[in-house]
Protein backbone atom coordinates (compact mmCIF):
# COMPACT_ATOMS: atom_id res chain seq x y z
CA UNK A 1 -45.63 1.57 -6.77
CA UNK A 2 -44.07 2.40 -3.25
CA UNK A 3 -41.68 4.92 -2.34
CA UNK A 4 -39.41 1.80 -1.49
CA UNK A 5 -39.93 0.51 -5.12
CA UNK A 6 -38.32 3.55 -6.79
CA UNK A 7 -35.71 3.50 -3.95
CA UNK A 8 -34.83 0.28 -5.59
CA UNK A 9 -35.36 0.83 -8.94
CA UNK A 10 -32.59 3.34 -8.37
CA UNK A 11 -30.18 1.80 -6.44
CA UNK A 12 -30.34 -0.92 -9.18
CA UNK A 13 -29.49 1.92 -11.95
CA UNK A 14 -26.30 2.88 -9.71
CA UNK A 15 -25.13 -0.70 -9.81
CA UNK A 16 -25.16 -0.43 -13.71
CA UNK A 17 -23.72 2.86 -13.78
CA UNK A 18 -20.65 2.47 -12.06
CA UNK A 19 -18.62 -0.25 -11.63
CA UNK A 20 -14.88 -1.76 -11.79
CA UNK A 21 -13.14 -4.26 -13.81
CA UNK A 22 -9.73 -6.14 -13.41
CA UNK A 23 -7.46 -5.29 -16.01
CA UNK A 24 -3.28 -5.15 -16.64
CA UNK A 25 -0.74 -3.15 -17.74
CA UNK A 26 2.79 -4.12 -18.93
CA UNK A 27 5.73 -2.45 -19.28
CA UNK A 28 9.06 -3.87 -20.93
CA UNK A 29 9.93 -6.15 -23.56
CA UNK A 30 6.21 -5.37 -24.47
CA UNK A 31 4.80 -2.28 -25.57
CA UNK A 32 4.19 0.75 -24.82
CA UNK A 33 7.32 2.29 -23.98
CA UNK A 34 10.85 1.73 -24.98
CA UNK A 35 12.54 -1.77 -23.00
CA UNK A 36 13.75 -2.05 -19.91
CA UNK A 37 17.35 -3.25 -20.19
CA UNK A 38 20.80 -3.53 -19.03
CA UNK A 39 22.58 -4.59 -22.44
CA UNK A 40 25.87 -6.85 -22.64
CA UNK A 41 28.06 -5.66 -20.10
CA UNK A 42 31.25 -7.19 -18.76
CA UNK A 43 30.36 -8.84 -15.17
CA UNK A 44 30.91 -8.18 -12.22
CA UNK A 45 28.52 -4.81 -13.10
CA UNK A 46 25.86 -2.63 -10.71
CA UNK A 47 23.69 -0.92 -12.94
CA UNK A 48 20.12 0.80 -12.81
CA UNK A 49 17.18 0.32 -14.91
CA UNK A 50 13.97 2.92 -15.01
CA UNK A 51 10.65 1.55 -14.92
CA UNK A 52 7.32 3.21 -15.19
CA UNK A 53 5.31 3.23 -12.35
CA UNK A 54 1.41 2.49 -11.87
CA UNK A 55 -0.58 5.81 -13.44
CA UNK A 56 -3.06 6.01 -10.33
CA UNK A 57 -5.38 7.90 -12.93
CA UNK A 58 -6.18 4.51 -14.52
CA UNK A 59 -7.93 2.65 -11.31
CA UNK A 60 -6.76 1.01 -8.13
CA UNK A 61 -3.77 -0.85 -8.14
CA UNK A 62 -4.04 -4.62 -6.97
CA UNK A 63 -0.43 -6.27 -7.17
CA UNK A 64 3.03 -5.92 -8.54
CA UNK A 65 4.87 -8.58 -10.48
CA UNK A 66 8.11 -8.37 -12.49
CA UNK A 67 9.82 -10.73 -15.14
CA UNK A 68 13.51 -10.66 -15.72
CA UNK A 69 15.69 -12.38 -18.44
CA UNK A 70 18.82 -12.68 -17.29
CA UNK A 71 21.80 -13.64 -20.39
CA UNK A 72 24.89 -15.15 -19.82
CA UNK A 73 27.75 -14.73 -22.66
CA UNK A 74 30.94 -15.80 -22.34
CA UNK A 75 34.22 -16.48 -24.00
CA UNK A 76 36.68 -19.07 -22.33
CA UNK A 77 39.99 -19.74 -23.68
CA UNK A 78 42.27 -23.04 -22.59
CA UNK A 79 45.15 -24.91 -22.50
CA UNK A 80 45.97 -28.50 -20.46
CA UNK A 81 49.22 -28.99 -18.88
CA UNK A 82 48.55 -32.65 -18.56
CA UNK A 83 50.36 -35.05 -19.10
CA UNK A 84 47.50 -37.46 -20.87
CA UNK A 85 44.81 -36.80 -22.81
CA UNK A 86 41.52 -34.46 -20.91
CA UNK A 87 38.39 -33.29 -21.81
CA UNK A 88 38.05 -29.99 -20.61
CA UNK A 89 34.15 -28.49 -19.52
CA UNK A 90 33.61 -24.87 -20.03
CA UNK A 91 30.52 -23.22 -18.62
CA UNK A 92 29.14 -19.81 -18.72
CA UNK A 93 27.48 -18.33 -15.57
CA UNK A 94 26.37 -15.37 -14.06
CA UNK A 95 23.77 -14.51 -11.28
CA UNK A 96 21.34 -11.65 -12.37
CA UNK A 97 19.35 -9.77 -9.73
CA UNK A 98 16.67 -7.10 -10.00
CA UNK A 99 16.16 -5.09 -6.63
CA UNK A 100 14.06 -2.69 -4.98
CA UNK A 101 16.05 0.93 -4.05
CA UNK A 102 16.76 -0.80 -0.84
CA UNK A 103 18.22 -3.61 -2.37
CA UNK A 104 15.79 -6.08 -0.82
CA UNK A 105 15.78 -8.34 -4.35
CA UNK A 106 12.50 -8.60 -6.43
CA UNK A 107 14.07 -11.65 -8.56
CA UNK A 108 17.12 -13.33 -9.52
CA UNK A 109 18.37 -15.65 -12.26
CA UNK A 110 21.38 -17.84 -13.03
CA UNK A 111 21.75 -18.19 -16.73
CA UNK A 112 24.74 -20.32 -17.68
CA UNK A 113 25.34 -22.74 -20.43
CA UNK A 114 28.21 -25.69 -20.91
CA UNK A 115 30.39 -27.18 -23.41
CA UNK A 116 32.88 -30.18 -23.47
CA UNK A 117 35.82 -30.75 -25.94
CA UNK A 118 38.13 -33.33 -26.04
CA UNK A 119 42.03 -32.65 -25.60
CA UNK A 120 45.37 -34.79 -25.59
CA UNK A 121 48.39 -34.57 -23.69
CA UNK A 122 50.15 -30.88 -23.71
CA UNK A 123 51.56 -30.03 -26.56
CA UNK A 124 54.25 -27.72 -25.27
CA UNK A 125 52.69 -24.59 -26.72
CA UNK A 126 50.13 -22.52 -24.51
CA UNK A 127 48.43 -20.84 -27.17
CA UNK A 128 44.90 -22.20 -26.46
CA UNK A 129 44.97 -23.93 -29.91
CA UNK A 130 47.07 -26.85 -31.17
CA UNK A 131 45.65 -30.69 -29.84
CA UNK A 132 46.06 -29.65 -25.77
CA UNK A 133 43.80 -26.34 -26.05
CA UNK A 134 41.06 -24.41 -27.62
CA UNK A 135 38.36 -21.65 -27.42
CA UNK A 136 34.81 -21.65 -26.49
CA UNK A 137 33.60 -18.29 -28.37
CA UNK A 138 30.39 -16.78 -27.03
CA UNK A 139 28.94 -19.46 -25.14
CA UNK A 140 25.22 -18.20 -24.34
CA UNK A 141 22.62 -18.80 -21.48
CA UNK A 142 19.42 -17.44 -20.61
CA UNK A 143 17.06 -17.85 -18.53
CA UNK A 144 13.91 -16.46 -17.07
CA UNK A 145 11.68 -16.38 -13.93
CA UNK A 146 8.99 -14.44 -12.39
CA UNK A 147 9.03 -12.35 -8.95
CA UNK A 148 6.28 -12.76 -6.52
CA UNK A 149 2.40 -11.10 -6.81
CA UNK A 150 3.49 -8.10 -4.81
CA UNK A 151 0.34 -7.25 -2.65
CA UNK A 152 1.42 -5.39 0.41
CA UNK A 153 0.81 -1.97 0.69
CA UNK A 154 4.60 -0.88 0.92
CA UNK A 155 5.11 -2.12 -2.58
CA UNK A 156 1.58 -0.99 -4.06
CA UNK A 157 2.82 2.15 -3.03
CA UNK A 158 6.18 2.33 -4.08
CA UNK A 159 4.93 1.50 -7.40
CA UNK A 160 2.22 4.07 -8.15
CA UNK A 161 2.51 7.33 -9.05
CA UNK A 162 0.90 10.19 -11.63
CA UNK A 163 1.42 10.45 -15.29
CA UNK A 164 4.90 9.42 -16.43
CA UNK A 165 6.15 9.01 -13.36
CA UNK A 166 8.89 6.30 -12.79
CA UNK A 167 11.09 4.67 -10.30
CA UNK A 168 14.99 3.53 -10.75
CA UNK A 169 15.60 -0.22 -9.97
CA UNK A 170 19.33 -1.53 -9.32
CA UNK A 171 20.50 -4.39 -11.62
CA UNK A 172 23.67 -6.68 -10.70
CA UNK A 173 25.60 -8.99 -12.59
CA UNK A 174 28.01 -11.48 -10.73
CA UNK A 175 29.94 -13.99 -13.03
CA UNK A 176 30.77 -17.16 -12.40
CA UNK A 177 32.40 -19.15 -15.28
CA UNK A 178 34.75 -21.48 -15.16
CA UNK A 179 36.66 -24.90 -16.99
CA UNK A 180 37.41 -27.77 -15.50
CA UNK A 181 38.92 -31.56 -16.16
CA UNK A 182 42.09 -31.43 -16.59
CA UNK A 183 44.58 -31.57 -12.96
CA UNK A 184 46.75 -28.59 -14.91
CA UNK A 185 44.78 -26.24 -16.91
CA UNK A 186 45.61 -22.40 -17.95
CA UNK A 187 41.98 -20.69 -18.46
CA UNK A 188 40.96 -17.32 -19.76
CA UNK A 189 37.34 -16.19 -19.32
CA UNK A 190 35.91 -12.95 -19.95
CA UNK A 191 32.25 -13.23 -19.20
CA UNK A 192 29.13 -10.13 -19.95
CA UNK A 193 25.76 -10.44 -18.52
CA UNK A 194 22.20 -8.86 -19.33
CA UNK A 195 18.95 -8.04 -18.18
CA UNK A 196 15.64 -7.67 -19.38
CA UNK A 197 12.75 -6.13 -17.40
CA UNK A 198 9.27 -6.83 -17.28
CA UNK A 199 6.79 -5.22 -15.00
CA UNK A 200 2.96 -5.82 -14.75
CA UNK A 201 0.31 -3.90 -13.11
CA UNK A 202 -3.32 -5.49 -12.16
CA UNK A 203 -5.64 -2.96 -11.20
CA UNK A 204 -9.85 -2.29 -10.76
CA UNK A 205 -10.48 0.19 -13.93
CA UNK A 206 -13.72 2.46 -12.95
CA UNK A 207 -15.75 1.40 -16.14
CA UNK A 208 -19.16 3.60 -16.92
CA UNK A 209 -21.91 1.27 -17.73
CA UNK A 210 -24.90 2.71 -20.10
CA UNK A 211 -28.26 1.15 -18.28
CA UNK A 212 -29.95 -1.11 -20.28
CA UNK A 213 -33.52 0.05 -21.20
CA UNK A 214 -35.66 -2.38 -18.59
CA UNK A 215 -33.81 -0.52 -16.27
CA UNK A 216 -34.03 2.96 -17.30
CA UNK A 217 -37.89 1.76 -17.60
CA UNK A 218 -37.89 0.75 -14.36
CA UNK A 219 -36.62 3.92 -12.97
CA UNK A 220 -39.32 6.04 -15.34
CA UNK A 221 -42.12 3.79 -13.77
CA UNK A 222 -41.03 4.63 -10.16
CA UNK A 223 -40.25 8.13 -10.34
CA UNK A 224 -44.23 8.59 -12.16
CA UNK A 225 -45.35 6.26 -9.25
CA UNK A 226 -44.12 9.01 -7.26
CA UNK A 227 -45.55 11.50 -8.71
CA UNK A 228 -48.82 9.76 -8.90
CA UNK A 229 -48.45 9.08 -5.06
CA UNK A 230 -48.06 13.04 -4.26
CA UNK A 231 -50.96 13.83 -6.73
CA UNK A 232 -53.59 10.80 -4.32
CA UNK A 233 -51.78 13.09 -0.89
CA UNK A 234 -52.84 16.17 -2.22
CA UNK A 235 -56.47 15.56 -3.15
């Protein structure tokens, strides 16, 4: 065997020693850790949620993407002032956004939902009841979408860090519900919004590979050819 053999044999033992492997991470409505949430809160709201960032100790991070469920709940009281008979359209809506620090948004969602009731002329009383008015309680939406794969290095970077380390992401809630279809119409809405976080990591893990036996064989035949070689200088 040549000296250029066991050169090989070994550089074929270092591929099968150490290598890399994609893998993911998720943080959120998914274990491990506790959620990250903004619960029901009455819109418009600015709040914060704190989100784990990348461990660097587990590999190489590739790309960034976030999920967020944005919910929509809201309770919208009416009355028509017509004059004829209406049907009145009540819909919940709010716009949910997840930012970076710098408010440059990561993803945003519209949740809303809608409802239709019949109604008849007014009735003289504006109690949101009686034949001309009524209440849609708790009228729910929900959606959810997906940010971009986050590849560039600004982001990769933002988002790593060592052991337990974590980063503070603004949430926003704007709402937007309304009622319509009748020309005279007394409306009160009172409308809360939430958010749920998602975050996922995809990273090269290091992996240590045990060499298979051919190749640890391999290696044992070179490294005696070499000794065998040195033994034929010497004579």
């Amino acid at each position: 065997m040549t000296f250029k053999s066991v050169l090989f044999a070994g550089a074929m033992l270092a591929v099968s020693v150490s290598a890399a492997t994609a893998a993911t991470i998720s943080y959120g409505v998914v274990p491990p850790g506790p959620a990250i949430s903004v619960p029901l809160t009455t819109t418009n709201f600015n709040s914060t949620v704190t989100v784990p960032k990348f461990n660097t100790a587990l590999g190489t991070l590739q790309s960034v993407q976030f999920s967020l469920n944005g919910t929509v709940v809201s309770t919208i009281k009416f009355e028509s002032l017509d004059n004829a008979p209406s049907t009145i359209t009540g819909t919940a809506q709010a716009t949910v956004t997840l930012t970076r620090p710098d408010s440059s948004t990561l993803v945003a969602v519209i949740p809303s939902n809608t409802r239709s009731a019949p109604q008849t002329a007014f009735d003289g009383f504006i109690d949101f009841g009686g034949t001309s008015g009524d209440t849609f309680a708790g009228l729910t939406g929900s959606t959810l979408a997906t940010s971009p794969v986050l590849t560039s290095s600004a982001d990769l970077t933002l988002f790593s860090g060592g052991p337990g380390s974590t980063i503070t992401l603004p949430v926003s809630a704007a709402g937007s519900s309304s009622a319509s279809g009748s020309g005279n119409l007394v409306v009160q809405i009172n409308t809360q919004a939430a958010a749920d976080v998602t975050v996922t990591y995809t990273f090269d893990a290091p992996v240590t590979r045990v060499p298979e036996p051919a190749t640890l064989a391999l290696l044992g035949a070179g490294l005696a050819g070499v000794g065998l070689l040195r033994r034929r200088k010497t004579a």
